[in-house]
Protein backbone atom coordinates (compact mmCIF):
# COMPACT_ATOMS: atom_id res chain seq x y z
CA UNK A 1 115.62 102.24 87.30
CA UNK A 2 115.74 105.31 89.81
CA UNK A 3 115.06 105.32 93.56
CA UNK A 4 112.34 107.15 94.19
CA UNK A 5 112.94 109.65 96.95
CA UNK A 6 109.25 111.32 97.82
CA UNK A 7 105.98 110.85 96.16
CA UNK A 8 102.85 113.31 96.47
CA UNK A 9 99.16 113.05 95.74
CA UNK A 10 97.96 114.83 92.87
CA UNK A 11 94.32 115.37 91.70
CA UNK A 12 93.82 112.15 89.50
CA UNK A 13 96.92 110.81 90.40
CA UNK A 14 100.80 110.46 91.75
CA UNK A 15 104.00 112.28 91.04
CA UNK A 16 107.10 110.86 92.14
CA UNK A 17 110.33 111.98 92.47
CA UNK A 18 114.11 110.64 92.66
CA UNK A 19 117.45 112.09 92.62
CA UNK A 20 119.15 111.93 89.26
CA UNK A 21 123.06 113.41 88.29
CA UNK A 22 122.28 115.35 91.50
CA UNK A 23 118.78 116.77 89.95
CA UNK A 24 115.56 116.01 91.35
CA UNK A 25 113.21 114.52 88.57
CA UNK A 26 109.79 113.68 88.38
CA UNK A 27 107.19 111.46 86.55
CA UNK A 28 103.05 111.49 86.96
CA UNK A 29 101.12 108.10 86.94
CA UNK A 30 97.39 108.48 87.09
CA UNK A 31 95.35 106.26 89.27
CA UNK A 32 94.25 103.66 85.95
CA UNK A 33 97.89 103.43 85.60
CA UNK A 34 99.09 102.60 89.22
CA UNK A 35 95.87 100.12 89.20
CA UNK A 36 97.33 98.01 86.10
CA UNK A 37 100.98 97.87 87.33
CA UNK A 38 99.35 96.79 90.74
CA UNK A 39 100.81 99.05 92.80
CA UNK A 40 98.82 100.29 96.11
CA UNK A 41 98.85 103.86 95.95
CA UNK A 42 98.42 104.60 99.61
CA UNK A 43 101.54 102.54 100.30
CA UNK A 44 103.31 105.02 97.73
CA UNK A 45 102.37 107.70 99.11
CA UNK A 46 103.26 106.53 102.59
CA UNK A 47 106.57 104.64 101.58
CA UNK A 48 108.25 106.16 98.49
CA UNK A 49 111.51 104.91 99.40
CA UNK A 50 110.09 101.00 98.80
CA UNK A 51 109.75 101.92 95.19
CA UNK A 52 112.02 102.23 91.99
CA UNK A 53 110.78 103.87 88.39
CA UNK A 54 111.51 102.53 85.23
CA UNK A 55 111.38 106.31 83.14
CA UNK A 56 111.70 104.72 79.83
CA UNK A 57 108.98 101.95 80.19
CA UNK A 58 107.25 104.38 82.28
CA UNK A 59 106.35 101.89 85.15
CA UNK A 60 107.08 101.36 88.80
CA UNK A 61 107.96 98.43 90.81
CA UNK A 62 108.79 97.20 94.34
CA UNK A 63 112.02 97.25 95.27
CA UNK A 64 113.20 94.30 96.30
């Protein structure tokens, strides 16, 4: 799970972003997707740095 650094609106959906072997990275999640992980996408936007991404299950949780 990576750290995600910044996040940014998209058309039908969020990018996020996160530092890896001193790279930045990203992944897209459309809205559906953010809905069925229950993940407020406003608060993503607003506070990236409370979230981690899983790259290789391609979900995103709360840190903790």
């Amino acid at each position: 799970m990576q750290d995600i650094v910044t996040s940014k609106k998209m058309e039908n959906g969020i990018v996020v972003f996160w530092n890896e072997k001193g790279e930045k990275k990203n992944e897209s999640f459309n809205f559906s997707e953010l809905v069925d992980m229950k993940i407020n996408a406003l608060d993503l936007l607003e506070r990236p740095k409370s979230y981690k991404v899983d790259t290789a299950a391609h979900r995103i949780t709360v840190q903790k």
